[in-house]
PDB file of N, CA and C in Angstrom:
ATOM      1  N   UNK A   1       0.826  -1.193   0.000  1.00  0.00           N
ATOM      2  CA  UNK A   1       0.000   0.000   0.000  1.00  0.00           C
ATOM      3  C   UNK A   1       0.870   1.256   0.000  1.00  0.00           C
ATOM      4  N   UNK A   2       2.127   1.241   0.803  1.00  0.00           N
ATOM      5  CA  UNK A   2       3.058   2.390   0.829  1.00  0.00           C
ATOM      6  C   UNK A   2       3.008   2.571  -1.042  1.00  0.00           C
ATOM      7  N   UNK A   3       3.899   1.838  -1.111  1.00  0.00           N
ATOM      8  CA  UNK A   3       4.492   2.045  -2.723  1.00  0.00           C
ATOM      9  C   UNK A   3       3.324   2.820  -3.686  1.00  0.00           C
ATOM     10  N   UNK A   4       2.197   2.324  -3.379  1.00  0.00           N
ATOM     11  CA  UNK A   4       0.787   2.705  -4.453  1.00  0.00           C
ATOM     12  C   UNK A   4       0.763   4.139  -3.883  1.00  0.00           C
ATOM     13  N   UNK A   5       0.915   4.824  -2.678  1.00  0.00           N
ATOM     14  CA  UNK A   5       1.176   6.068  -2.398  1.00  0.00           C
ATOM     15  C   UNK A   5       2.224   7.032  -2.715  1.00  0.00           C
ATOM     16  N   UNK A   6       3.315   6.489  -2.667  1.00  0.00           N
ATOM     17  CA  UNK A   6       4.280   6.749  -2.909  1.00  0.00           C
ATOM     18  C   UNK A   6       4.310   7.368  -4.554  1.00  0.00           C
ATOM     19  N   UNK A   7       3.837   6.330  -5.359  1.00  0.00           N
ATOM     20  CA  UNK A   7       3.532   6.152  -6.783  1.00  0.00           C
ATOM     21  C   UNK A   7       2.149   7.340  -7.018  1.00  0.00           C
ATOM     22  N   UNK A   8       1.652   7.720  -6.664  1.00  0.00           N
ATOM     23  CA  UNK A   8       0.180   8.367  -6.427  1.00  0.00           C
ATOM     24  C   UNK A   8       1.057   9.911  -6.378  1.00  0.00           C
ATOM     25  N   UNK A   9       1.345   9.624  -5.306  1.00  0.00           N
ATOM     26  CA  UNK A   9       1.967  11.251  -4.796  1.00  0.00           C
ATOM     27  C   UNK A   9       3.189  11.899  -5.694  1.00  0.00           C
ATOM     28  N   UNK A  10       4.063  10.534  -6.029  1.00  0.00           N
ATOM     29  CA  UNK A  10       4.800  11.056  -7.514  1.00  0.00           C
ATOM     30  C   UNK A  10       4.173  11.634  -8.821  1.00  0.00           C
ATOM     31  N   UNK A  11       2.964  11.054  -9.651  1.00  0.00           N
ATOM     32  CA  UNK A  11       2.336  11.028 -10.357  1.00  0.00           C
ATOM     33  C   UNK A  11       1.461  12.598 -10.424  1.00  0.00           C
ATOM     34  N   UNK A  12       0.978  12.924  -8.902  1.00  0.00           N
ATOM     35  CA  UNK A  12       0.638  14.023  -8.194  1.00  0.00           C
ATOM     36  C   UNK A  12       0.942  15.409  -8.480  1.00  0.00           C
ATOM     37  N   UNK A  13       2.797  14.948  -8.244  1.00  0.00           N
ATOM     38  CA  UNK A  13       3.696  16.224  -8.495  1.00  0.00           C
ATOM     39  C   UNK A  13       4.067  16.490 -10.111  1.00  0.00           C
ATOM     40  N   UNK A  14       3.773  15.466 -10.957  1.00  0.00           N
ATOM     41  CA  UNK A  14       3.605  15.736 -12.199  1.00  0.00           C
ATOM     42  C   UNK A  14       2.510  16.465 -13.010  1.00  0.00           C
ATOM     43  N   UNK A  15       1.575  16.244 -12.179  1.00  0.00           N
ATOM     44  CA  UNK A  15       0.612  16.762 -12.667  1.00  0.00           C
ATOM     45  C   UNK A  15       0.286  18.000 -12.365  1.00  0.00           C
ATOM     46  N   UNK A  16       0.504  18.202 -11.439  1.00  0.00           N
ATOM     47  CA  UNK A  16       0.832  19.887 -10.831  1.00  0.00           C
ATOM     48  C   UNK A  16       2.086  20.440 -11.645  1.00  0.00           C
ATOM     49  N   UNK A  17       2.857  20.288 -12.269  1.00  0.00           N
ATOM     50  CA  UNK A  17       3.962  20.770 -13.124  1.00  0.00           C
ATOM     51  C   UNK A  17       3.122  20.786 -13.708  1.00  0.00           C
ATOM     52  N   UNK A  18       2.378  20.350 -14.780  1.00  0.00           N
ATOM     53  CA  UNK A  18       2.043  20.271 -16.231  1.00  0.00           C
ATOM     54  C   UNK A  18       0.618  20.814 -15.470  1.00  0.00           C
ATOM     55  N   UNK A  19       0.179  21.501 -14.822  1.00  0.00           N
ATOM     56  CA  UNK A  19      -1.068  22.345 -14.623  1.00  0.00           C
ATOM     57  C   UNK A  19      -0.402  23.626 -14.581  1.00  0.00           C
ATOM     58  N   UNK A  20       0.587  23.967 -14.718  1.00  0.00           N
ATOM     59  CA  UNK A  20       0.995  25.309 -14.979  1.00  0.00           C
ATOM     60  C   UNK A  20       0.925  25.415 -16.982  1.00  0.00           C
ATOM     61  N   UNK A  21      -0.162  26.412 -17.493  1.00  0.00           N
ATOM     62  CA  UNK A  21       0.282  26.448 -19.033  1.00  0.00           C
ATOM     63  C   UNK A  21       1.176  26.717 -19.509  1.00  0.00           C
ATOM     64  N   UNK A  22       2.002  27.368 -19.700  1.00  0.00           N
ATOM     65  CA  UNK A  22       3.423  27.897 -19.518  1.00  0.00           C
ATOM     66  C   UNK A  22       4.149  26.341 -20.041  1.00  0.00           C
ATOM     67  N   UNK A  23       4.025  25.542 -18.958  1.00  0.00           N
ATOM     68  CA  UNK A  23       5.120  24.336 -18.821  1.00  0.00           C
ATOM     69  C   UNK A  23       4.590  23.164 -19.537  1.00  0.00           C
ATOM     70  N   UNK A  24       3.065  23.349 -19.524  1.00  0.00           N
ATOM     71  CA  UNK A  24       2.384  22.230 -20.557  1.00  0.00           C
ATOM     72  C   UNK A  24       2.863  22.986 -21.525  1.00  0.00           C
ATOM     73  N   UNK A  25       2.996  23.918 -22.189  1.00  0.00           N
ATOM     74  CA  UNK A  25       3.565  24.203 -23.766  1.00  0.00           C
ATOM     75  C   UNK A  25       4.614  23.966 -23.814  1.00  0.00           C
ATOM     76  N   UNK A  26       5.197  24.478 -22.610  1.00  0.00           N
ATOM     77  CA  UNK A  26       6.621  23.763 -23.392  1.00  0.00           C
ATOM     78  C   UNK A  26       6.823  22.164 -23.257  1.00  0.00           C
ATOM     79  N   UNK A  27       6.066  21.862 -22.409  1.00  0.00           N
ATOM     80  CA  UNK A  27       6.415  19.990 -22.784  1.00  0.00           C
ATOM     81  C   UNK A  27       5.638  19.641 -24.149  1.00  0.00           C
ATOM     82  N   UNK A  28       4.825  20.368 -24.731  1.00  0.00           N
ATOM     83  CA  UNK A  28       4.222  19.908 -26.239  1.00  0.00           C
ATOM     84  C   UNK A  28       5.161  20.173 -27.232  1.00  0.00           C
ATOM     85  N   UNK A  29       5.949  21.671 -26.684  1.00  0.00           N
ATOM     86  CA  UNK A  29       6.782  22.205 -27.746  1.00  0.00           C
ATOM     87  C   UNK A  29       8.389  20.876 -27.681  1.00  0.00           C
ATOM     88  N   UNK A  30       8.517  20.637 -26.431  1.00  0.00           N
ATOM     89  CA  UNK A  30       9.556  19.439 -26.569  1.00  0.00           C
ATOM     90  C   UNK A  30       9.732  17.996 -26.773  1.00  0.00           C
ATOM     91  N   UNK A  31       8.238  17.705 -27.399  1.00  0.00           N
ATOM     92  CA  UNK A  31       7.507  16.348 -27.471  1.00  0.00           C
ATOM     93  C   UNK A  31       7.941  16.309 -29.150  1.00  0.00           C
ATOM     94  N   UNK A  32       8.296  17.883 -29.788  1.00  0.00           N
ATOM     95  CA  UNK A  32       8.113  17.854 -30.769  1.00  0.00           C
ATOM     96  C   UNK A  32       9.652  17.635 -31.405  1.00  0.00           C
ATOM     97  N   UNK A  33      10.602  17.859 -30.332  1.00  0.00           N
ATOM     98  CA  UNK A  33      11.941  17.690 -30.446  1.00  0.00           C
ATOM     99  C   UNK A  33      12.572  18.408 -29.554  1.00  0.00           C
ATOM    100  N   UNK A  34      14.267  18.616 -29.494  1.00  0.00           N
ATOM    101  CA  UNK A  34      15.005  19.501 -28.625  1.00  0.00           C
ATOM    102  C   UNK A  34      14.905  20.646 -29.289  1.00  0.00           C
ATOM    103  N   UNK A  35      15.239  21.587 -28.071  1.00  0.00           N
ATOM    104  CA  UNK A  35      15.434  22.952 -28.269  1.00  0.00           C
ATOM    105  C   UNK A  35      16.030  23.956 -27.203  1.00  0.00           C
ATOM    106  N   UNK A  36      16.051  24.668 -27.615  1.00  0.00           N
ATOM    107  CA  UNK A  36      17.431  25.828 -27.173  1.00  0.00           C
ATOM    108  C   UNK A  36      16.437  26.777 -26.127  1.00  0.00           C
ATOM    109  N   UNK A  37      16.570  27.384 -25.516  1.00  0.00           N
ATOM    110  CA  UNK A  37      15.627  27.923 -24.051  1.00  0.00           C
ATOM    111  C   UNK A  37      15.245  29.202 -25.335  1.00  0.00           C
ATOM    112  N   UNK A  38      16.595  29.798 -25.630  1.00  0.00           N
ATOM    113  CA  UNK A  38      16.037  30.940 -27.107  1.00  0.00           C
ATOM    114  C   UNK A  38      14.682  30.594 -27.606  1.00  0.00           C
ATOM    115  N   UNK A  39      15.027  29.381 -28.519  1.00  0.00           N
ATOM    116  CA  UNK A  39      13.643  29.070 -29.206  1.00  0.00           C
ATOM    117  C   UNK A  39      12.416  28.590 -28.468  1.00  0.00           C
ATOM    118  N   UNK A  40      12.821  27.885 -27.153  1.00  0.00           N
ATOM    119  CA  UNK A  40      11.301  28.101 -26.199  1.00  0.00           C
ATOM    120  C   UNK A  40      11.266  29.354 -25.786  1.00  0.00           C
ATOM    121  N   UNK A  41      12.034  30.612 -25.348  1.00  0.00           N
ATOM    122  CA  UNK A  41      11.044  31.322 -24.815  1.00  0.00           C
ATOM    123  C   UNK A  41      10.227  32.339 -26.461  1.00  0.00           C
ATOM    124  N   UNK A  42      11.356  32.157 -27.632  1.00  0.00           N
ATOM    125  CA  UNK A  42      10.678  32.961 -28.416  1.00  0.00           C
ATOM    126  C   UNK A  42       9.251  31.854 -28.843  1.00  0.00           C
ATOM    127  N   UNK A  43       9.297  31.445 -28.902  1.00  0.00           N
ATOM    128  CA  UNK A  43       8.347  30.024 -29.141  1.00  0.00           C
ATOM    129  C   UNK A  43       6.775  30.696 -28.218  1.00  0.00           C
ATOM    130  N   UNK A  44       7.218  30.570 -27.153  1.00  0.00           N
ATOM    131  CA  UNK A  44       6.336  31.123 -25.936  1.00  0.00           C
ATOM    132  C   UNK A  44       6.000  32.583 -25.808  1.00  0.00           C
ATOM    133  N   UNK A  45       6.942  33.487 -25.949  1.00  0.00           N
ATOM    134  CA  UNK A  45       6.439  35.043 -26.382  1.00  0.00           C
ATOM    135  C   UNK A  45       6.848  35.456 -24.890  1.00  0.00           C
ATOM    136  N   UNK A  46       8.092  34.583 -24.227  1.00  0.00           N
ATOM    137  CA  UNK A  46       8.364  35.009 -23.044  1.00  0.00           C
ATOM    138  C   UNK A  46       9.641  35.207 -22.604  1.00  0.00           C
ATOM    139  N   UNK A  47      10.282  35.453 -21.772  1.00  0.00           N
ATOM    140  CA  UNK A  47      11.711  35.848 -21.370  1.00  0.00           C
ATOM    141  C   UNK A  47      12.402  34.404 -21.058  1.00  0.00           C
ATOM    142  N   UNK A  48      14.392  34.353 -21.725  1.00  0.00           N
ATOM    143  CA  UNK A  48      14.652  33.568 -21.485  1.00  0.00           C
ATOM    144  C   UNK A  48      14.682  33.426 -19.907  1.00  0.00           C
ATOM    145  N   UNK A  49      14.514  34.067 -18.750  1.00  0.00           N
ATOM    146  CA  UNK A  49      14.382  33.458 -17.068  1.00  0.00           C
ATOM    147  C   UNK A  49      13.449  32.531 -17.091  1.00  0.00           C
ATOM    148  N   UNK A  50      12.239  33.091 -17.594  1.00  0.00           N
ATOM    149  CA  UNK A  50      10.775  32.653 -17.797  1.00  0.00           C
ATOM    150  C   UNK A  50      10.834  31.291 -17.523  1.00  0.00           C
ATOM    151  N   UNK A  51      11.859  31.181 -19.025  1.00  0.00           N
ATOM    152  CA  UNK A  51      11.489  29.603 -19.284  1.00  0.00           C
ATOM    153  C   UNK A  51      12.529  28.829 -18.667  1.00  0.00           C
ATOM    154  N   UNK A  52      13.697  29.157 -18.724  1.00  0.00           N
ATOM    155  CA  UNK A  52      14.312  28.444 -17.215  1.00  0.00           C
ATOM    156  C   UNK A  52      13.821  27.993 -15.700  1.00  0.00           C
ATOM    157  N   UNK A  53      13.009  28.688 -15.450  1.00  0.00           N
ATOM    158  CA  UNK A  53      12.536  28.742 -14.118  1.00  0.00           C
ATOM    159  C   UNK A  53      11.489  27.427 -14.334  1.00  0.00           C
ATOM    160  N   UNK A  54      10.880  27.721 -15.625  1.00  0.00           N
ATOM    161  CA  UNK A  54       9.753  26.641 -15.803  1.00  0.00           C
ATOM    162  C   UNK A  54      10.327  24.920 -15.982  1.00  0.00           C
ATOM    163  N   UNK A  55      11.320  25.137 -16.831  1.00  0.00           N
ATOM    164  CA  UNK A  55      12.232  24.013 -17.279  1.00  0.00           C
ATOM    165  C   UNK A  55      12.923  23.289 -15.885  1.00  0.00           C
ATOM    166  N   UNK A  56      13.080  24.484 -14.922  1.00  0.00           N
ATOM    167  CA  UNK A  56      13.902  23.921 -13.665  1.00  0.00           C
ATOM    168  C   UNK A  56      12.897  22.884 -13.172  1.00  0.00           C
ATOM    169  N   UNK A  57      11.540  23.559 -12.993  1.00  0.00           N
ATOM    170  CA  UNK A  57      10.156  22.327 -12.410  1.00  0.00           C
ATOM    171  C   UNK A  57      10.340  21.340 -13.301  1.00  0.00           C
ATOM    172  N   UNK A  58       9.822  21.202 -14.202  1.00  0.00           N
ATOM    173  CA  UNK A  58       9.917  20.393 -15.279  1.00  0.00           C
ATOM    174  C   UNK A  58      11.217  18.973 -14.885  1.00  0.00           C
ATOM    175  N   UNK A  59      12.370  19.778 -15.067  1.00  0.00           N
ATOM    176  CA  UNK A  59      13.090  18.825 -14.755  1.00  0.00           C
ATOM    177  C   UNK A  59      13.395  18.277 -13.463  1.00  0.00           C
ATOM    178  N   UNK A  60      12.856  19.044 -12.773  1.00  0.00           N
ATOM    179  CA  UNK A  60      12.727  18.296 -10.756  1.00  0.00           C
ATOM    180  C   UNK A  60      12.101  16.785 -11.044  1.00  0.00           C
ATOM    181  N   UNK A  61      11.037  17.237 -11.479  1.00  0.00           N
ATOM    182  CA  UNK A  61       9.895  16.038 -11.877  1.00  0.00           C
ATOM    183  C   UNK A  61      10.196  14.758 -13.120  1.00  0.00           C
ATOM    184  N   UNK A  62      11.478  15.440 -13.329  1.00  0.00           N
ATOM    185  CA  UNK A  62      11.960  13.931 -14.102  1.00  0.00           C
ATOM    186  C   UNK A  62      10.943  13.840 -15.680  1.00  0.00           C
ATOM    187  N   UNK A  63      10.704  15.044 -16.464  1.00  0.00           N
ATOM    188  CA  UNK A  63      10.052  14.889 -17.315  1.00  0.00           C
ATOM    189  C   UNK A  63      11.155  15.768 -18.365  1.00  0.00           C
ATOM    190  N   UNK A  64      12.172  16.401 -18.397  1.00  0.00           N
ATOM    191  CA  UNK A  64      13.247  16.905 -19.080  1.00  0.00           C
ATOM    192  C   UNK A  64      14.277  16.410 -18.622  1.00  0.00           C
ATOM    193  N   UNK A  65      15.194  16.787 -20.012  1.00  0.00           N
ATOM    194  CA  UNK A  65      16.820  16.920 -19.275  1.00  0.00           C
ATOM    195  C   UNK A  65      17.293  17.749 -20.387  1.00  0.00           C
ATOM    196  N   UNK A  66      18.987  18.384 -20.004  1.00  0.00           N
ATOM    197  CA  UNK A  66      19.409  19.248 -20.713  1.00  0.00           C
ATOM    198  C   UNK A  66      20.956  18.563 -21.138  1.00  0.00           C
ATOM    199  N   UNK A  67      21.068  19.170 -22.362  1.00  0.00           N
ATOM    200  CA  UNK A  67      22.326  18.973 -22.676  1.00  0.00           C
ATOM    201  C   UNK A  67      23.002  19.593 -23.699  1.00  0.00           C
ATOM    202  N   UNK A  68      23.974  19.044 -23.812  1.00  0.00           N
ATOM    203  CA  UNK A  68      25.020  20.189 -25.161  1.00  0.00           C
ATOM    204  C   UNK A  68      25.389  19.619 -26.426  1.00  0.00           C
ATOM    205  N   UNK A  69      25.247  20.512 -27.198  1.00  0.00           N
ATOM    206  CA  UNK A  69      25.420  19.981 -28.713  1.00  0.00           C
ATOM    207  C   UNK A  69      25.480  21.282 -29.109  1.00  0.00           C
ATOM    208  N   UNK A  70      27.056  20.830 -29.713  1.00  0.00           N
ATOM    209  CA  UNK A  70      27.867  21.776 -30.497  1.00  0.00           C
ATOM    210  C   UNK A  70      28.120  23.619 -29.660  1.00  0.00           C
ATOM    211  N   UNK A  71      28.429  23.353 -28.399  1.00  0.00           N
ATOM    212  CA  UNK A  71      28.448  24.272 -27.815  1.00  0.00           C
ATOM    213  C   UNK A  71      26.690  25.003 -27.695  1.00  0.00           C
ATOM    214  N   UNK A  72      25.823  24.371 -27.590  1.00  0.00           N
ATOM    215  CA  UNK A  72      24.692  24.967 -27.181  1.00  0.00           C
ATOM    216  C   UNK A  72      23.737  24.154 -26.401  1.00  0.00           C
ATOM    217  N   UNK A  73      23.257  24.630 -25.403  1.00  0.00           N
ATOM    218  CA  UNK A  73      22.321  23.922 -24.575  1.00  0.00           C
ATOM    219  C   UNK A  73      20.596  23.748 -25.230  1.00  0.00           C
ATOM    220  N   UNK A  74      20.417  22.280 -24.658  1.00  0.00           N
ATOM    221  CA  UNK A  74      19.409  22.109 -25.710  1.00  0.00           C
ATOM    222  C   UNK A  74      18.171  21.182 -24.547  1.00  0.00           C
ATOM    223  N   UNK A  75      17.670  21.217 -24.608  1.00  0.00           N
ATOM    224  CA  UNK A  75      16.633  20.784 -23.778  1.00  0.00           C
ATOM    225  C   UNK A  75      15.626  20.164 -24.715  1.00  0.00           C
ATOM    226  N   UNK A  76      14.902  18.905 -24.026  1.00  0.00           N
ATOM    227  CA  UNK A  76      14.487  17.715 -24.619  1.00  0.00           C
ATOM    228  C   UNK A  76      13.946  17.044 -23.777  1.00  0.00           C
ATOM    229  N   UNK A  77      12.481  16.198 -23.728  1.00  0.00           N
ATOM    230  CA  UNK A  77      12.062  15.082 -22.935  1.00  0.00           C
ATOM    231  C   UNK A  77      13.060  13.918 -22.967  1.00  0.00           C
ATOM    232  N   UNK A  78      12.791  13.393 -21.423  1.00  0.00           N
ATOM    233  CA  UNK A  78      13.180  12.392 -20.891  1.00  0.00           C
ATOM    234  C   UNK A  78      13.098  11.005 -21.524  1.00  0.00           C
ATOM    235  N   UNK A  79      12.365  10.805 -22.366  1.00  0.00           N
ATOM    236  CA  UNK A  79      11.536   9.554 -22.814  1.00  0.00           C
ATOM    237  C   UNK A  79      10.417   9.839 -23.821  1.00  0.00           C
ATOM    238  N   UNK A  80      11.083   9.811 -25.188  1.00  0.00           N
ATOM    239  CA  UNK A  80      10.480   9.833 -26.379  1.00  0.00           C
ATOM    240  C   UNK A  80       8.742   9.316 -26.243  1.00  0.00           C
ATOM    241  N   UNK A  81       8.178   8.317 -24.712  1.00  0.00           N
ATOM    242  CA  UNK A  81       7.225   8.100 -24.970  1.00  0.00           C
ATOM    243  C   UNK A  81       5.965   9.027 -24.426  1.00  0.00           C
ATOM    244  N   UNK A  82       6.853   9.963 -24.229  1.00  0.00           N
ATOM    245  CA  UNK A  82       5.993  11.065 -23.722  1.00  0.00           C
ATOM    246  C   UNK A  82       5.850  11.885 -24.383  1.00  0.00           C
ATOM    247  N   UNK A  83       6.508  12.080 -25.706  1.00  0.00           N
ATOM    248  CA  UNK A  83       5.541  12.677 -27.422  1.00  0.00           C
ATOM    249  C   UNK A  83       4.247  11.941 -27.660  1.00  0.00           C
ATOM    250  N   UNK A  84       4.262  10.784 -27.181  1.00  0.00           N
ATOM    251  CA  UNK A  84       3.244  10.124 -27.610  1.00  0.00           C
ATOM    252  C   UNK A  84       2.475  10.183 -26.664  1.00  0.00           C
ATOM    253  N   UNK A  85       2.716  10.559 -25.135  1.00  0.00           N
ATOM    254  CA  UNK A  85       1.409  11.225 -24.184  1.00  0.00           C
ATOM    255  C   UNK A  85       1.372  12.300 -24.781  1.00  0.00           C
ATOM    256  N   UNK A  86       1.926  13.289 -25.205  1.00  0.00           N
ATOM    257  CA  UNK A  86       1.273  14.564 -25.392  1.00  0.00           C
ATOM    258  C   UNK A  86       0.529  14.543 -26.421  1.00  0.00           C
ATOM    259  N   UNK A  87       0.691  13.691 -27.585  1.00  0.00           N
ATOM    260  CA  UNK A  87      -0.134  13.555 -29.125  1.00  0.00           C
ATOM    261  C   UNK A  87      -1.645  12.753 -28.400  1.00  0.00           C
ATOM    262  N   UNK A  88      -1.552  11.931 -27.561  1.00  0.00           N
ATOM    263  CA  UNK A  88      -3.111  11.085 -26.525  1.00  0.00           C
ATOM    264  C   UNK A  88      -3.690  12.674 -26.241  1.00  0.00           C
ATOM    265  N   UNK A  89      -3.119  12.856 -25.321  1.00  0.00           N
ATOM    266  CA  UNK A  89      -3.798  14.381 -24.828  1.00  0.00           C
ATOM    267  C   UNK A  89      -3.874  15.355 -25.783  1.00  0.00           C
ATOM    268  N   UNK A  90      -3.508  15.227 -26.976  1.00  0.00           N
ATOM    269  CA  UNK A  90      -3.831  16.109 -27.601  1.00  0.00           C
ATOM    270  C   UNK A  90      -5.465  15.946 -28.138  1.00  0.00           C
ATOM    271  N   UNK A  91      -5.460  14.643 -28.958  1.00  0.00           N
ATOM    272  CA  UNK A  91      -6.338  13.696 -29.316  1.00  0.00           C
ATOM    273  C   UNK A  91      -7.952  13.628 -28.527  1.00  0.00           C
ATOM    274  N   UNK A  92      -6.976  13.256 -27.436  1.00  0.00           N
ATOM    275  CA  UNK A  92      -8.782  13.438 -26.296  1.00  0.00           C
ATOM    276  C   UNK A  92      -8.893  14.497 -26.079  1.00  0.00           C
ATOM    277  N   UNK A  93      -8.642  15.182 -25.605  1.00  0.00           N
ATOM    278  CA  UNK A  93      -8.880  17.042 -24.958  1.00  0.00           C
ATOM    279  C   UNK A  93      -9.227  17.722 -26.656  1.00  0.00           C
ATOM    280  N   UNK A  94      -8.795  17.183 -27.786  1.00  0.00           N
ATOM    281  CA  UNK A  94      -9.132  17.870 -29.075  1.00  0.00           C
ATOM    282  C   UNK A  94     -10.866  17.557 -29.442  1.00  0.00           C
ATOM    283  N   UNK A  95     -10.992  16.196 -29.079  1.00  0.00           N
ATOM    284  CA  UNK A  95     -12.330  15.877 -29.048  1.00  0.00           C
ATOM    285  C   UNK A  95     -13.294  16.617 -28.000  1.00  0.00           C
ATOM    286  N   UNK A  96     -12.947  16.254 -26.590  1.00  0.00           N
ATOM    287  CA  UNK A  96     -13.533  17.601 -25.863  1.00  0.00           C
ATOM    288  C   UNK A  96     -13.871  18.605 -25.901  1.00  0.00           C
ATOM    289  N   UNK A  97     -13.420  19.751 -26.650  1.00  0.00           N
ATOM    290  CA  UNK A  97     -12.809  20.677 -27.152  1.00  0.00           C
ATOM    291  C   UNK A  97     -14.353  20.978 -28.284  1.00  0.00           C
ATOM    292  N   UNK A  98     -14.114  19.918 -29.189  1.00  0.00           N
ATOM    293  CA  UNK A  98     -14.956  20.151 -30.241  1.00  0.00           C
ATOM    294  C   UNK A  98     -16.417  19.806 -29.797  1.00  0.00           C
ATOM    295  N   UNK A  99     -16.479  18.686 -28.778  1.00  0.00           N
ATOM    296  CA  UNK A  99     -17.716  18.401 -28.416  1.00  0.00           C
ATOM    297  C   UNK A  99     -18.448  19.509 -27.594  1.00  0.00           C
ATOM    298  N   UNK A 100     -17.602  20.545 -26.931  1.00  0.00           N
ATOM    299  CA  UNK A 100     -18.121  21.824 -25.600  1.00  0.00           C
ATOM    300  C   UNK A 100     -18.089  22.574 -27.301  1.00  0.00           C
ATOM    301  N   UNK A 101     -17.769  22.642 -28.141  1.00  0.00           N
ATOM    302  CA  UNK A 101     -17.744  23.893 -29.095  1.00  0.00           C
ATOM    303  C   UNK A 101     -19.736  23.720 -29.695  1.00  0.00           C
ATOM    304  N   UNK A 102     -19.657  22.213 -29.747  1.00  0.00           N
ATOM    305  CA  UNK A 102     -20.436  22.057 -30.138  1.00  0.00           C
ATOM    306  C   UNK A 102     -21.861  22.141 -29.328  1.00  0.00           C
ATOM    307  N   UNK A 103     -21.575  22.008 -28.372  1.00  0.00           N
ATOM    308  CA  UNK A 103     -22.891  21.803 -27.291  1.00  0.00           C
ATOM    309  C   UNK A 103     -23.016  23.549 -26.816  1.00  0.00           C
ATOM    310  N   UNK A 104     -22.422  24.245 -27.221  1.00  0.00           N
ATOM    311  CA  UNK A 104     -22.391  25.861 -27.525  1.00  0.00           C
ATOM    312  C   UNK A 104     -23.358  26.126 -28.631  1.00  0.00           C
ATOM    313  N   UNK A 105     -23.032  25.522 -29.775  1.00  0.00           N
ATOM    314  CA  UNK A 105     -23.710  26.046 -30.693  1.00  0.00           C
ATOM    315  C   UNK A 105     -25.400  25.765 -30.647  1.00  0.00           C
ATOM    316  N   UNK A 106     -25.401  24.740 -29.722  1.00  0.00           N
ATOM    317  CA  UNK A 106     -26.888  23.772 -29.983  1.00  0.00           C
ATOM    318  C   UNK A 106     -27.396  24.863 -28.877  1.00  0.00           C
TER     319      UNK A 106
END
């Protein structure tokens, strides 16, 4: 029972990262490949601190990491299979999305 808590309360703190919008874009924008904090914050329309600060959560939570190529820092998900959570969530929440658009119009 510990462990299923343990596992719960991890899962928890992820989800509270990625309830900030800010940090859900940039985990969509890094689902899509690596990138340079430059091109996330111009990406985002925000200051490079901005997105450091966001990237720092991000990577507490074990959902980034950073590294260097060719003298430039580049930031990237942890696990390629989390392009493919963000393309699910894109998918369902896109249907959502269209179904509240729709229950508007009716």
């Amino acid at each position: 029972m510990n462990d299923d808590r343990q596992r719960y309360a991890i899962h928890a703190a992820v989800f509270a990262a990625l309830a900030n919008p800010t940090r859900h874009e940039l985990m969509h924008l890094l689902c899509d490949g690596p990138r340079t904090p430059s091109e996330l914050a111009e990406a985002l329309d925000v200051s490079r601190p901005n997105v450091s600060q966001h990237l720092a959560v991000l990577q507490r939570e074990g959902l980034v990491k950073r590294s260097r190529q060719d003298g430039r820092v580049l930031w990237e998900v942890v696990d390629p299979r989390l392009s493919e959570a963000c393309k699910l969530i894109d998918e369902i929440m896109g249907r959502e999305l269209a179904d509240r658009a729709h229950a508007l119009e009716n």
